[in-house]
N, C-alpha and C. Protein backbone atom coordinates (compact mmCIF):
# COMPACT_ATOMS: atom_id res chain seq x y z
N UNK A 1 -19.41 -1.90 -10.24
CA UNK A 1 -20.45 -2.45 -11.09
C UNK A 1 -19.98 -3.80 -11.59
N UNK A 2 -20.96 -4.84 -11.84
CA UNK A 2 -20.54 -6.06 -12.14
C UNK A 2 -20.85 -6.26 -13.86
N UNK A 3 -19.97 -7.10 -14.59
CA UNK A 3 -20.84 -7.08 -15.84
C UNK A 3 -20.38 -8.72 -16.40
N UNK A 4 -20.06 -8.75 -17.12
CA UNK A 4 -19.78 -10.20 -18.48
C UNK A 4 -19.15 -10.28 -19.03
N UNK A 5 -17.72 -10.17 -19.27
CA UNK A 5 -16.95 -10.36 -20.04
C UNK A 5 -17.20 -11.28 -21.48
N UNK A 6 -17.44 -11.20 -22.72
CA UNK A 6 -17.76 -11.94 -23.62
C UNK A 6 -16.21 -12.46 -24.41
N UNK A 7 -15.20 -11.69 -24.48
CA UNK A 7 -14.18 -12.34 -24.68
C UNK A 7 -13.14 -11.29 -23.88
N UNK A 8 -11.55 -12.21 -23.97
CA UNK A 8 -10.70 -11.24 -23.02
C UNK A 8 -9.32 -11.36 -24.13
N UNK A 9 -9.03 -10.26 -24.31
CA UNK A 9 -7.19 -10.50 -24.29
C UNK A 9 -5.82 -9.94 -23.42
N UNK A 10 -4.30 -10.23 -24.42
CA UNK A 10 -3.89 -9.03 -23.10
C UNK A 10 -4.23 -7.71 -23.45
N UNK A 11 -4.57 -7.02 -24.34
CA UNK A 11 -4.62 -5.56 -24.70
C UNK A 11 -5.99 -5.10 -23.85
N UNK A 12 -7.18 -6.25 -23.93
CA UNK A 12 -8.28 -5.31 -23.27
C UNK A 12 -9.74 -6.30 -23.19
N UNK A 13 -10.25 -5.80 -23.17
CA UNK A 13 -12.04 -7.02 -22.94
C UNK A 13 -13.51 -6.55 -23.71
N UNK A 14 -14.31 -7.68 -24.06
CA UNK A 14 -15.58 -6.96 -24.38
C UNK A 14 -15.94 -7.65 -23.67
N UNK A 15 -17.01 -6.50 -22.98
CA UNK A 15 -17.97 -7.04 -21.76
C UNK A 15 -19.38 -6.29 -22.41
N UNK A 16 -20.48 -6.71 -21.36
CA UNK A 16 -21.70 -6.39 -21.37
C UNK A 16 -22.15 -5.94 -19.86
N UNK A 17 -22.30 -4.65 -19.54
CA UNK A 17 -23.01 -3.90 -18.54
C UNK A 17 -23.86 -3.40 -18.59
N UNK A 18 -25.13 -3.55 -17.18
CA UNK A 18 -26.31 -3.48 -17.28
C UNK A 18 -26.20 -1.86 -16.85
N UNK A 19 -24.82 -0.80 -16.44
CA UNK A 19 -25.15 0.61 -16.08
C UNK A 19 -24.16 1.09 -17.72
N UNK A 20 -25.01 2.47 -18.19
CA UNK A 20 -24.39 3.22 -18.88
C UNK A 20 -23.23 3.82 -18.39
N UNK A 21 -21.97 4.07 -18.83
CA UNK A 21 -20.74 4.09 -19.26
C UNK A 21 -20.42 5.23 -19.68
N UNK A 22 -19.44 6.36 -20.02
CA UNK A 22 -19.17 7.19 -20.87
C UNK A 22 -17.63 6.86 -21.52
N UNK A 23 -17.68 7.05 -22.72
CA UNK A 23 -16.14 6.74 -23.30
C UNK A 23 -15.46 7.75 -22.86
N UNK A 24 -14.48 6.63 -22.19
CA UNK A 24 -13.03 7.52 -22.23
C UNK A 24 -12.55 7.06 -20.52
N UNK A 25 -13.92 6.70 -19.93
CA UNK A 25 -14.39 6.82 -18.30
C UNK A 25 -13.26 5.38 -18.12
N UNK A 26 -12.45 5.61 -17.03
CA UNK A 26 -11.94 4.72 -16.31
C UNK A 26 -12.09 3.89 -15.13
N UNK A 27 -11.56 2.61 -15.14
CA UNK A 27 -12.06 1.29 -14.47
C UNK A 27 -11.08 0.93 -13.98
N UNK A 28 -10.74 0.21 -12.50
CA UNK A 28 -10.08 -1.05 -12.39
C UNK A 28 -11.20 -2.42 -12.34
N UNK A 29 -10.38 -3.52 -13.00
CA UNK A 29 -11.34 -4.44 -13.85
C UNK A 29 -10.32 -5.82 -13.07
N UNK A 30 -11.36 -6.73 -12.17
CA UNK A 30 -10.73 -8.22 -12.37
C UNK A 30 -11.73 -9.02 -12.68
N UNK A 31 -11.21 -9.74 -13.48
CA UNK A 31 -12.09 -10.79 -14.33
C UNK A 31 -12.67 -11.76 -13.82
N UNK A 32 -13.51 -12.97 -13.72
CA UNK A 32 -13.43 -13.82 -12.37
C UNK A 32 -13.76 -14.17 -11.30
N UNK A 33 -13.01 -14.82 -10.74
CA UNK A 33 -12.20 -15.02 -9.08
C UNK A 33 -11.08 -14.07 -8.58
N UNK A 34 -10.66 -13.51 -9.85
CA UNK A 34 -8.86 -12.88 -9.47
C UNK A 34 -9.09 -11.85 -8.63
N UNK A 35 -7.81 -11.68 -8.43
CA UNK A 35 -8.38 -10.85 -7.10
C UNK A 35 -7.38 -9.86 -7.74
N UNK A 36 -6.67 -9.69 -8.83
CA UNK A 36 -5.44 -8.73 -9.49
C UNK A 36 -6.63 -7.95 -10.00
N UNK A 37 -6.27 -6.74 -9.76
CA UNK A 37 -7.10 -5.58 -10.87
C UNK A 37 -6.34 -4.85 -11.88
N UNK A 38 -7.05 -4.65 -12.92
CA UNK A 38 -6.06 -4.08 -13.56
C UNK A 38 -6.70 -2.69 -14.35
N UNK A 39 -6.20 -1.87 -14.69
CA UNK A 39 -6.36 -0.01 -14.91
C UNK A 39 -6.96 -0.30 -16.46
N UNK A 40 -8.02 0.64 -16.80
CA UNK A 40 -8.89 -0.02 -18.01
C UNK A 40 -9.44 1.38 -18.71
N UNK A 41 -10.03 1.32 -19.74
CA UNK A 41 -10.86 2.40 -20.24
C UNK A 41 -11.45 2.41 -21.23
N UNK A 42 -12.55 2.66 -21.20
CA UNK A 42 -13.24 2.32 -22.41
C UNK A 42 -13.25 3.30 -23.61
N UNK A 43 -12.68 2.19 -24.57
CA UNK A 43 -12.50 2.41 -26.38
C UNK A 43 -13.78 2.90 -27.05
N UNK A 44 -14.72 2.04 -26.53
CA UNK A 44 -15.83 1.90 -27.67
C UNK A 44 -17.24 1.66 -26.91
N UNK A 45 -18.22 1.82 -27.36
CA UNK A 45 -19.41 1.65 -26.66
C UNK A 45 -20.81 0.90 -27.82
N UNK A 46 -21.14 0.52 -27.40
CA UNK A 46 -22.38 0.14 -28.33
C UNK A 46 -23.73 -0.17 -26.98
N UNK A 47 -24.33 1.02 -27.05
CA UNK A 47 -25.73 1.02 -26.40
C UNK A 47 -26.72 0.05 -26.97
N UNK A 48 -27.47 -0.43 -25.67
CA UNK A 48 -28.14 -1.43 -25.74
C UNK A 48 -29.53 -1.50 -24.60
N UNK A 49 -30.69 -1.63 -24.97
CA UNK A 49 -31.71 -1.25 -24.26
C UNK A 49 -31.62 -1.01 -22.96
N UNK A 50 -30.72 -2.60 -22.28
CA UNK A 50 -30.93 -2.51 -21.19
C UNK A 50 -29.08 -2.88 -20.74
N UNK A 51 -28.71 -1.96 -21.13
CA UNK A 51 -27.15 -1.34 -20.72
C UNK A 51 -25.91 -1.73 -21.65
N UNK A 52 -25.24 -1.75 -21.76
CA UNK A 52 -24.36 -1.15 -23.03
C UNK A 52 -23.48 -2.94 -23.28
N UNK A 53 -22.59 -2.85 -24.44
CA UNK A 53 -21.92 -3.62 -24.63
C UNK A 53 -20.52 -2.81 -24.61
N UNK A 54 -19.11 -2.87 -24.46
CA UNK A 54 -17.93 -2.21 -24.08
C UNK A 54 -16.90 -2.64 -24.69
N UNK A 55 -16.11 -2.09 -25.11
CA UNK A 55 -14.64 -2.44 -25.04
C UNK A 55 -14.13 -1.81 -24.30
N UNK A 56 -12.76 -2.62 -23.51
CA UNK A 56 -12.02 -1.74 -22.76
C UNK A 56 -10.58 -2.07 -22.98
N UNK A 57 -9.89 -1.17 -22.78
CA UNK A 57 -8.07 -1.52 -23.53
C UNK A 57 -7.74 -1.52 -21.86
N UNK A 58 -7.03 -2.26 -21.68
CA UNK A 58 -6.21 -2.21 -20.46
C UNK A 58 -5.35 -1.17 -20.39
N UNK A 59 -4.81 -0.33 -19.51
CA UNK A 59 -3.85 0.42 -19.49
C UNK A 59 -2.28 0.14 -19.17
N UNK A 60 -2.42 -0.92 -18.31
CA UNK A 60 -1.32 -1.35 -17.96
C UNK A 60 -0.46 -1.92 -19.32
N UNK A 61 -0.54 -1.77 -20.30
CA UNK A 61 -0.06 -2.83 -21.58
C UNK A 61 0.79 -1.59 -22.57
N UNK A 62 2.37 -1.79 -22.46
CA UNK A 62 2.39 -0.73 -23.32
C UNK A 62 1.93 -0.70 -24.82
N UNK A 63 2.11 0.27 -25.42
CA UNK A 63 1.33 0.44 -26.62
C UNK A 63 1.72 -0.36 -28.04
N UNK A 64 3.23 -0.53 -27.94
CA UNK A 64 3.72 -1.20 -28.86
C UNK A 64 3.95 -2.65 -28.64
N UNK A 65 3.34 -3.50 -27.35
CA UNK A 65 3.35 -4.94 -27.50
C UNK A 65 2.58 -5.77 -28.14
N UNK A 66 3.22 -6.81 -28.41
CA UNK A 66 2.76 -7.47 -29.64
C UNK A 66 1.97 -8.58 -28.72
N UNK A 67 0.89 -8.23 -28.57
CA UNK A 67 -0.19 -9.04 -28.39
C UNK A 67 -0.63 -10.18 -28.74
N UNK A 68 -0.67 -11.34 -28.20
CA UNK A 68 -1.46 -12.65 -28.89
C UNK A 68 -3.18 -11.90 -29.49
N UNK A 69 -3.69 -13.35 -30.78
CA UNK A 69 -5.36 -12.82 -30.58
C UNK A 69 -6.11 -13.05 -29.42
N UNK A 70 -7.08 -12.50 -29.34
CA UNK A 70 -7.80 -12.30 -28.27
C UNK A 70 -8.59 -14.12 -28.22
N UNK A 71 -8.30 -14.10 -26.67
CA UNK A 71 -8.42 -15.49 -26.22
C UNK A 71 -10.55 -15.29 -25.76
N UNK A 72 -11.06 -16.48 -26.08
CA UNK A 72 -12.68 -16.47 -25.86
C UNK A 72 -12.87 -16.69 -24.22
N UNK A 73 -13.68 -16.00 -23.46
CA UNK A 73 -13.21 -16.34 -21.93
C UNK A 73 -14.91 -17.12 -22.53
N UNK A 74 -14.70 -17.96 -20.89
CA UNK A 74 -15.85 -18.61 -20.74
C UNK A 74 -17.39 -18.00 -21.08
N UNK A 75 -17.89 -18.48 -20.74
CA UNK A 75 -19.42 -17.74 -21.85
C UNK A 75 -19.86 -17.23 -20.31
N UNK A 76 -20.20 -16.28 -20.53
CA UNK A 76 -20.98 -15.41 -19.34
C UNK A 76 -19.65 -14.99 -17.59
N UNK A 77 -18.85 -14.78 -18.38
CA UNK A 77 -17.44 -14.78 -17.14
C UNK A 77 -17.74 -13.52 -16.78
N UNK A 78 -18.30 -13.50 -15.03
CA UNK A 78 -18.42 -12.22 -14.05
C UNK A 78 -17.07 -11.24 -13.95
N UNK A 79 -17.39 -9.89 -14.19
CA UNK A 79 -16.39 -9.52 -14.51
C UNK A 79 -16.51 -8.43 -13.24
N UNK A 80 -15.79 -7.82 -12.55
CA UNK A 80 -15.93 -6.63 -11.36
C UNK A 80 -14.89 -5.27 -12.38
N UNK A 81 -15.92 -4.41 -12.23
CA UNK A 81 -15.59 -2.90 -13.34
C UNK A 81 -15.89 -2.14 -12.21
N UNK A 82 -14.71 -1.37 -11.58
CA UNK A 82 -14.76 -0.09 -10.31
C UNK A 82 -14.29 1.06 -10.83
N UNK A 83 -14.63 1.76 -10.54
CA UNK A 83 -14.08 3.17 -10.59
C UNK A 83 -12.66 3.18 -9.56
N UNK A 84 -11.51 4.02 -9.88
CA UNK A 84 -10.44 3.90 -8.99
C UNK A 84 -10.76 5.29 -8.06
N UNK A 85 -10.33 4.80 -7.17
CA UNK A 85 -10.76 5.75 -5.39
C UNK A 85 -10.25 6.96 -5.84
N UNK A 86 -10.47 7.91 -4.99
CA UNK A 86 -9.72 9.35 -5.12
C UNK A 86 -8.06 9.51 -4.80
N UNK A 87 -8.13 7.96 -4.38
CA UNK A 87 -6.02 8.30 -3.80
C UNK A 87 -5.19 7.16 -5.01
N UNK A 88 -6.62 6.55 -6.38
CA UNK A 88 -5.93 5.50 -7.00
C UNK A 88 -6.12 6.34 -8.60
N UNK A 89 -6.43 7.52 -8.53
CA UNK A 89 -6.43 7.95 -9.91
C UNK A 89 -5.14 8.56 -10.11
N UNK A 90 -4.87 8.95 -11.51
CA UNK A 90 -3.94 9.61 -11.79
C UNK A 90 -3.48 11.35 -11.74
């Protein structure tokens, strides 16, 4: 599924997707052009007529790093949100 990233940091992203979501549901997510994906899951949800707004914490980040604030990505930055395959889950 494709969506919008509205801002990014290293801990995680708020995006905007036009498909409903369930918390907790996991993603690999590259932001962009990048072609790096990275292991994701969504925190938080805020429904919205026509498909949700998200947070997602990265997984790859351990829990106790000290994070910069969250950097503003470009206004409307294409974001690629996949589900991981049956041989990329945990």
């Amino acid at each position: 599924m494709d969506g919008w990233s509205l801002n990014i940091s290293a801990g995680g992203l708020r995006a905007i997707l036009e498909e409903q979501v369930e918390l907790g549901q996991t993603f690999d997510i590259s932001v962009g052009e990048a072609e790096e994906r990275r292991p994701g899951q969504v925190v938080w949800i805020q429904d919205e007529p026509d498909g949700a707004i998200v947070g997602i914490q990265f997984l790859d980040v351990p829990a106790n790093a000290n994070n910069p604030a969250s950097e503003e990505a470009p206004p409307a930055s294409r974001s690629r949100i996949s589900r991981p395959g049956p041989d990329e889950q945990d």
